[in-house]
N, C-alpha and C. Protein backbone atom coordinates (compact mmCIF):
# COMPACT_ATOMS: atom_id res chain seq x y z
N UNK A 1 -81.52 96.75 8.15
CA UNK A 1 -81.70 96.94 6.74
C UNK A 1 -82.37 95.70 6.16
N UNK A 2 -83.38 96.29 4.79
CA UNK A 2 -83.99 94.99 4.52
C UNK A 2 -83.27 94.42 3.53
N UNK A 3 -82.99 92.85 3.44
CA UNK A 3 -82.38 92.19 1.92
C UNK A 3 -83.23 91.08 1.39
N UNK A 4 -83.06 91.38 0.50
CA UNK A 4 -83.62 89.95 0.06
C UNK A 4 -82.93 89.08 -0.54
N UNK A 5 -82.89 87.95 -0.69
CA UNK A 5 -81.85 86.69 -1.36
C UNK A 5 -83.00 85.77 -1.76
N UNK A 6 -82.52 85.93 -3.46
CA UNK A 6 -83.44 84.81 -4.02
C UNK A 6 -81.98 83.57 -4.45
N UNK A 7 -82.20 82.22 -4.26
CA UNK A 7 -81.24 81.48 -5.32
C UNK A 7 -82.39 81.17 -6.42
N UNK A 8 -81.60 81.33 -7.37
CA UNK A 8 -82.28 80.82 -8.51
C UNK A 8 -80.96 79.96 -9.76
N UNK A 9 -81.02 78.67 -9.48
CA UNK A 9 -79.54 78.43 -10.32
C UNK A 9 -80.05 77.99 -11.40
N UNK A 10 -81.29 77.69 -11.82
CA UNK A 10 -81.85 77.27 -12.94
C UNK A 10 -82.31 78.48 -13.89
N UNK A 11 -81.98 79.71 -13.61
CA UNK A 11 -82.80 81.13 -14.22
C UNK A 11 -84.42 81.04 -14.13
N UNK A 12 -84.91 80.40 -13.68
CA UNK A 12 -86.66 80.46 -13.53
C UNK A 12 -86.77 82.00 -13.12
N UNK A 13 -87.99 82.05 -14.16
CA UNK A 13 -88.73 83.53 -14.41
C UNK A 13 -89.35 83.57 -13.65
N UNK A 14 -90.08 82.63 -12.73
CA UNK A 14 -90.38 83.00 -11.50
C UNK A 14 -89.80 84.12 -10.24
N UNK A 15 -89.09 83.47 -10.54
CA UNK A 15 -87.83 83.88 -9.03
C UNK A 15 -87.59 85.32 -9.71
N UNK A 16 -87.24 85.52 -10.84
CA UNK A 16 -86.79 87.02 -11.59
C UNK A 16 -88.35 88.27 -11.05
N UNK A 17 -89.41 87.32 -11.12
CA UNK A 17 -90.72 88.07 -10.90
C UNK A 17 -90.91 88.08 -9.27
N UNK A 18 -89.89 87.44 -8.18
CA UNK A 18 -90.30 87.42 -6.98
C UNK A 18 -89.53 88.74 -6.37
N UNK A 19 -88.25 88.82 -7.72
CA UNK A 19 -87.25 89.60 -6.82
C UNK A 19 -87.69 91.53 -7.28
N UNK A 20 -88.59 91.62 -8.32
CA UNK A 20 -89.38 92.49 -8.61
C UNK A 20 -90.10 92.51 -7.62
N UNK A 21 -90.74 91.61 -7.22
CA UNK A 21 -92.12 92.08 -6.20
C UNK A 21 -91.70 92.76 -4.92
N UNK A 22 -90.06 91.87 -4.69
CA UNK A 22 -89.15 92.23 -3.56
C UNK A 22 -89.03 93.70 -3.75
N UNK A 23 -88.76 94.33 -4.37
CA UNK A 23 -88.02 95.93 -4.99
C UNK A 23 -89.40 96.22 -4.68
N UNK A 24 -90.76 96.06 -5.11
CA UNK A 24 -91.89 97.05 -5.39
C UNK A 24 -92.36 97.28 -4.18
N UNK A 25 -91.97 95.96 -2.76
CA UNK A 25 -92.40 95.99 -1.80
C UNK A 25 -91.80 96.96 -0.71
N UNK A 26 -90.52 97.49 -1.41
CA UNK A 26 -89.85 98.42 -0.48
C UNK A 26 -88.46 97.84 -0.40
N UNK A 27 -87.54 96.93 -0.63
CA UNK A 27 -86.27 96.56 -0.39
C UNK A 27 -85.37 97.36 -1.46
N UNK A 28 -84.34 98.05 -1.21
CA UNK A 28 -83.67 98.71 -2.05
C UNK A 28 -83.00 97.47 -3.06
N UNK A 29 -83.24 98.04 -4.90
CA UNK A 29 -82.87 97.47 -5.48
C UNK A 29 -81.47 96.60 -5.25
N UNK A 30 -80.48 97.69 -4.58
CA UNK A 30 -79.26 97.04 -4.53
C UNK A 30 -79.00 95.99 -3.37
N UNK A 31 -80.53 96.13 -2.79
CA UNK A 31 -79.53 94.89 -1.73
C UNK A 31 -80.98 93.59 -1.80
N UNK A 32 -80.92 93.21 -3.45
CA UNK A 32 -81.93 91.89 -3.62
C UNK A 32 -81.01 91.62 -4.73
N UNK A 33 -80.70 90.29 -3.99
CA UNK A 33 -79.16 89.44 -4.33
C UNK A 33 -80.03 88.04 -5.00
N UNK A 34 -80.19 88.23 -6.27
CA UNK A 34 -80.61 86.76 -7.06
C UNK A 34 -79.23 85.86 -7.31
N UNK A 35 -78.94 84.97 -6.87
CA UNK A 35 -77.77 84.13 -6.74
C UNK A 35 -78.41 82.98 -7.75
N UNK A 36 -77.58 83.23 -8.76
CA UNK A 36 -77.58 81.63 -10.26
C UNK A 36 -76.62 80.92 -10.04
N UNK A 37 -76.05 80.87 -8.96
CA UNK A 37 -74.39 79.71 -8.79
C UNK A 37 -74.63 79.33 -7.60
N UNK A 38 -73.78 78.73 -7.68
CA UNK A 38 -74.23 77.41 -6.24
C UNK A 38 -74.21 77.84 -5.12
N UNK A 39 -74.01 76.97 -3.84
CA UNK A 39 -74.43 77.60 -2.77
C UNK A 39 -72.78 78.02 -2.35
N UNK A 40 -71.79 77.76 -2.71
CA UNK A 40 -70.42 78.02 -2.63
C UNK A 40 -70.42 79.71 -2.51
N UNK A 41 -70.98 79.91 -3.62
CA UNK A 41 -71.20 81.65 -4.16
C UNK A 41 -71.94 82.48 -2.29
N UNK A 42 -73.40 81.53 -2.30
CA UNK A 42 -74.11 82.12 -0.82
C UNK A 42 -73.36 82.54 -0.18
N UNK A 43 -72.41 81.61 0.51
CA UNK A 43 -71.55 81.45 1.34
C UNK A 43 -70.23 82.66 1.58
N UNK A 44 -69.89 82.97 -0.02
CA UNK A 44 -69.32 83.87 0.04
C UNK A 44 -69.53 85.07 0.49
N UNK A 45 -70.80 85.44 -0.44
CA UNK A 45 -71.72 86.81 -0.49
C UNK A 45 -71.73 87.02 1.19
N UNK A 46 -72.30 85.61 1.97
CA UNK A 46 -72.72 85.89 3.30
C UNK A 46 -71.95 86.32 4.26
N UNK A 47 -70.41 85.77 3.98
CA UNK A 47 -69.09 86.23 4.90
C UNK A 47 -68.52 86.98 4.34
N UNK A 48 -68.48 87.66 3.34
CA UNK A 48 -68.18 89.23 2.94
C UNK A 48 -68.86 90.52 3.57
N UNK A 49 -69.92 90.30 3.93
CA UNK A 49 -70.65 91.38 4.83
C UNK A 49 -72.15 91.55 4.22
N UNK A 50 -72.66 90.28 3.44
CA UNK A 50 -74.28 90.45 2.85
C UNK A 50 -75.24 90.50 3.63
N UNK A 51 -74.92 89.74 4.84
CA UNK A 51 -75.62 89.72 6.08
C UNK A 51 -74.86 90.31 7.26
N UNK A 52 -75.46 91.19 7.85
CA UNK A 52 -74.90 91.74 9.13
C UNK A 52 -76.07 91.64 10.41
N UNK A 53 -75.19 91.84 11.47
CA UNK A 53 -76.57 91.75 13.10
C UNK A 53 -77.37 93.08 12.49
N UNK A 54 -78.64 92.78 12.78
CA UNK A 54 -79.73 93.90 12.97
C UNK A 54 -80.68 93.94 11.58
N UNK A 55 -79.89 93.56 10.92
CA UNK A 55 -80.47 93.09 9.18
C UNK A 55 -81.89 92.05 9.00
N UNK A 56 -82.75 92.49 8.15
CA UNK A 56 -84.04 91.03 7.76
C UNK A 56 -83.55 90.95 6.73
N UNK A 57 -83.43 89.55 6.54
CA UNK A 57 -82.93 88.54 5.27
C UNK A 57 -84.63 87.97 5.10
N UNK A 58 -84.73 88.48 3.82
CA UNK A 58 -86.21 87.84 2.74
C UNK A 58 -85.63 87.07 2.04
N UNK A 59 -86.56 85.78 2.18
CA UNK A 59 -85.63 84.92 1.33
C UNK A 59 -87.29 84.23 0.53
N UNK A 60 -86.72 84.13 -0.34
CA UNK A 60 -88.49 83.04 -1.46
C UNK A 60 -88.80 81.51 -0.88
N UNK A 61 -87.75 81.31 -0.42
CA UNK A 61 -88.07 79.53 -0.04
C UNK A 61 -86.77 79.21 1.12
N UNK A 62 -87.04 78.52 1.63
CA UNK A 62 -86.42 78.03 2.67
C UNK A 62 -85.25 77.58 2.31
N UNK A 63 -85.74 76.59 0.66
CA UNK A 63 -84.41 76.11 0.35
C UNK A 63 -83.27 77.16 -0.59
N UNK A 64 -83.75 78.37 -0.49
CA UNK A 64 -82.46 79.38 -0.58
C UNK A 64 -80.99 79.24 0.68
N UNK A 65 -81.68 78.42 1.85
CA UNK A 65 -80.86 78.35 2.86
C UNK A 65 -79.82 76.86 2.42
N UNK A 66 -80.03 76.28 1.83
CA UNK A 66 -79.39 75.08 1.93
C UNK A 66 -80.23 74.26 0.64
N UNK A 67 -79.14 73.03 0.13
CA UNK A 67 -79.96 71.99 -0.52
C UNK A 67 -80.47 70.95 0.15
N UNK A 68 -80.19 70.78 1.56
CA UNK A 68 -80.64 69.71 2.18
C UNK A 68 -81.09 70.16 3.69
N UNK A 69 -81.98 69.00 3.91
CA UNK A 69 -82.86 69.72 5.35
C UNK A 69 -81.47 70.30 6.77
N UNK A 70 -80.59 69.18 6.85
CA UNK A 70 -79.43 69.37 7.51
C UNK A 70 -78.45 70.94 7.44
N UNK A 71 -78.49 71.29 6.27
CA UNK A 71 -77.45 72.48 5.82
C UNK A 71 -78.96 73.82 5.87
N UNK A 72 -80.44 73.52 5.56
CA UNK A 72 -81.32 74.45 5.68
C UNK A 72 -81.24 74.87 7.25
N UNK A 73 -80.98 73.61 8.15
CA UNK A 73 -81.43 74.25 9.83
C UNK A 73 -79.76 74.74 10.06
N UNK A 74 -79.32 74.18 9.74
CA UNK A 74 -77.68 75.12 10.03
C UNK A 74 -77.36 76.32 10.04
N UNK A 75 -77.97 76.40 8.60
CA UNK A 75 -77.63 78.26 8.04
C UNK A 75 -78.99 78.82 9.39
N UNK A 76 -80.13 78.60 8.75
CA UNK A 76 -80.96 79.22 10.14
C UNK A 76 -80.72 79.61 11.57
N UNK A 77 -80.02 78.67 12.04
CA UNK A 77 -79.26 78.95 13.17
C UNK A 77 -77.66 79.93 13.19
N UNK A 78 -77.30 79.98 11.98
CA UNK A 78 -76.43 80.43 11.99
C UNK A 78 -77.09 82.02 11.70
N UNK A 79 -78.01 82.23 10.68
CA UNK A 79 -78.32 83.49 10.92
C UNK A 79 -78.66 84.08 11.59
N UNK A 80 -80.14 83.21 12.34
CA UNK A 80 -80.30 83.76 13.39
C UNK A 80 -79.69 83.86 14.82
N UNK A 81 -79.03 82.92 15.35
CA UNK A 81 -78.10 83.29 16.24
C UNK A 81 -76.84 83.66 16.21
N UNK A 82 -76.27 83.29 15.53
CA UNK A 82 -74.40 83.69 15.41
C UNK A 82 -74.71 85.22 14.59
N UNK A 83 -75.21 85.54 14.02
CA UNK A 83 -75.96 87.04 13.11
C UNK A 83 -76.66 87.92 13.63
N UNK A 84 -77.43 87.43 14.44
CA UNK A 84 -78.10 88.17 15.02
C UNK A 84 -79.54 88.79 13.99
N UNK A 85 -79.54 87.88 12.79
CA UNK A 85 -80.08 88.67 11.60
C UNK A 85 -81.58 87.74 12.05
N UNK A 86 -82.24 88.63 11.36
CA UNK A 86 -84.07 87.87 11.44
C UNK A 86 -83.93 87.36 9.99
N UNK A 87 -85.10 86.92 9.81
CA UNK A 87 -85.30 85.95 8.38
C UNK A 87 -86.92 86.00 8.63
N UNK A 88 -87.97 86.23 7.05
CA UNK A 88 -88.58 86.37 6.89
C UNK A 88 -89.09 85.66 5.27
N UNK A 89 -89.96 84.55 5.37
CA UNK A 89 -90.25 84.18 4.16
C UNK A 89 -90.89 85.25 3.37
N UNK A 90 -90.62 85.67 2.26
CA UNK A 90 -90.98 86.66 1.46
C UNK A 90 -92.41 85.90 0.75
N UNK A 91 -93.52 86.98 1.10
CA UNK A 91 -94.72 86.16 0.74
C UNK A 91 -95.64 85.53 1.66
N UNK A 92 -95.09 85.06 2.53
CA UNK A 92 -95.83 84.38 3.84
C UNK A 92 -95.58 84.62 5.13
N UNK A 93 -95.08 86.34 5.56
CA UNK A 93 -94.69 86.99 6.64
C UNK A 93 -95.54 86.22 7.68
N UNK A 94 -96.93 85.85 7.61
CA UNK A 94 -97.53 85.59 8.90
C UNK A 94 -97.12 84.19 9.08
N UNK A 95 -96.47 83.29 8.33
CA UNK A 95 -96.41 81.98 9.07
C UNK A 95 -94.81 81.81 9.58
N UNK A 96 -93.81 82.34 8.66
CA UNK A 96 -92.44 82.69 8.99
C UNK A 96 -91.45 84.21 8.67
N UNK A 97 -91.92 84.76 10.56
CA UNK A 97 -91.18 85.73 10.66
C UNK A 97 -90.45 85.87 11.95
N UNK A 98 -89.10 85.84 12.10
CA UNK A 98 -88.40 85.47 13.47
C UNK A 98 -88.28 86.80 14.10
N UNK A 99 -89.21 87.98 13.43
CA UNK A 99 -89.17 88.96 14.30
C UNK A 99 -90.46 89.00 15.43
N UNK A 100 -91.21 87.87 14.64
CA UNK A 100 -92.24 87.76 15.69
C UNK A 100 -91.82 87.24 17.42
N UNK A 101 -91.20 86.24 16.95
CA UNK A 101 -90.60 85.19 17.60
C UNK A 101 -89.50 86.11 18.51
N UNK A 102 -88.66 86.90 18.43
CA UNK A 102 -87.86 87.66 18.82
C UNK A 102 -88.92 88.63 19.91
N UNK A 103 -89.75 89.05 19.51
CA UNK A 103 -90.81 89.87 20.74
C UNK A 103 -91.12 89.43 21.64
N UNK A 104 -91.09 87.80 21.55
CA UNK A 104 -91.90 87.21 22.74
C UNK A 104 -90.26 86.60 23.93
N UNK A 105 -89.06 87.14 23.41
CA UNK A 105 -88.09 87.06 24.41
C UNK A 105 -87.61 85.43 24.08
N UNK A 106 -87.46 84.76 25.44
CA UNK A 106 -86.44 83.60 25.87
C UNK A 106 -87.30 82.55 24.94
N UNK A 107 -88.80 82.74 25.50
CA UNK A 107 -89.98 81.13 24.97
C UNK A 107 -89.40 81.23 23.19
N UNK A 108 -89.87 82.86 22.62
CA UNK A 108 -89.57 83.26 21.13
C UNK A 108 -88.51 82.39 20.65
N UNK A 109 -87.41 82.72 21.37
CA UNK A 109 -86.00 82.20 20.82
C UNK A 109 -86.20 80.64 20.61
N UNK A 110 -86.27 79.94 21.81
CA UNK A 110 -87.15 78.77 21.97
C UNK A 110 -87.95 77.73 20.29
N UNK A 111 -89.01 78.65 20.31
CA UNK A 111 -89.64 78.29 19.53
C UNK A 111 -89.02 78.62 18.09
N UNK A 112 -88.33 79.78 17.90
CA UNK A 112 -87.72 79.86 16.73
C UNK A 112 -87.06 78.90 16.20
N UNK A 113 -85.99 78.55 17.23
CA UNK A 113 -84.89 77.25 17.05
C UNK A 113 -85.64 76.20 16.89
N UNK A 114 -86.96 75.79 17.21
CA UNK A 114 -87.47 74.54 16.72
C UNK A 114 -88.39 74.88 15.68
N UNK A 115 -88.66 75.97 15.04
CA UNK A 115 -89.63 76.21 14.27
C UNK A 115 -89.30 74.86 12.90
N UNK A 116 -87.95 74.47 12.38
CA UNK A 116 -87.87 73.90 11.23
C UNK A 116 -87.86 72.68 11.81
């Protein structure tokens, strides 16, 4: 299933116009999760069942994953391996999509884990 997760804790009308583009692009309204509270909130949403194995998580920016480079490669690894979930920058599918990376097997995995 597709999701998308925007954080937006500042309300920028940006992010309100990314998570539209998200919906127009095909993601069912109900599962594009704009998060205005901290990453405490993510965290929740994520171990309640927001993310499940087999799922693409669209996310607007990397730093939806974390505020710091340390907690960004964490969650990554945590989605993508402990989840089993892919992740896809919304907007720039051809430079980050771990379903690419997932086709090419063991090297894929490989390169995924060092992609950040």
């Amino acid at each position: 299933m597709n999701i998308g997760y925007i954080r937006n804790p500042n309300n920028d009308s940006r992010k309100t116009k990314i998570a539209t583009m998200m919906i127009e692009s095909g993601i069912d309204q109900r599962r594009v999760f704009v998060d205005t509270g901290d990453r405490e909130r993510y965290l929740m949403w994520r171990d309640k069942g927001g993310i499940r194995e087999g799922d693409v998580l669209h996310i607007d920016s990397l730093g939806s994953l974390g505020d710091e480079y340390e907690e960004i490669i964490a969650e990554w690894k945590y989605i993508t391996n402990n989840l089993q979930t892919e992740i896809v920058l919304f907007g720039y599918e051809e430079m980050v999509d771990t379903r690419k990376f997932k086709e090419m097997g063991d090297a894929g995995k490989y390169i995924g884990d060092q992609f950040l």
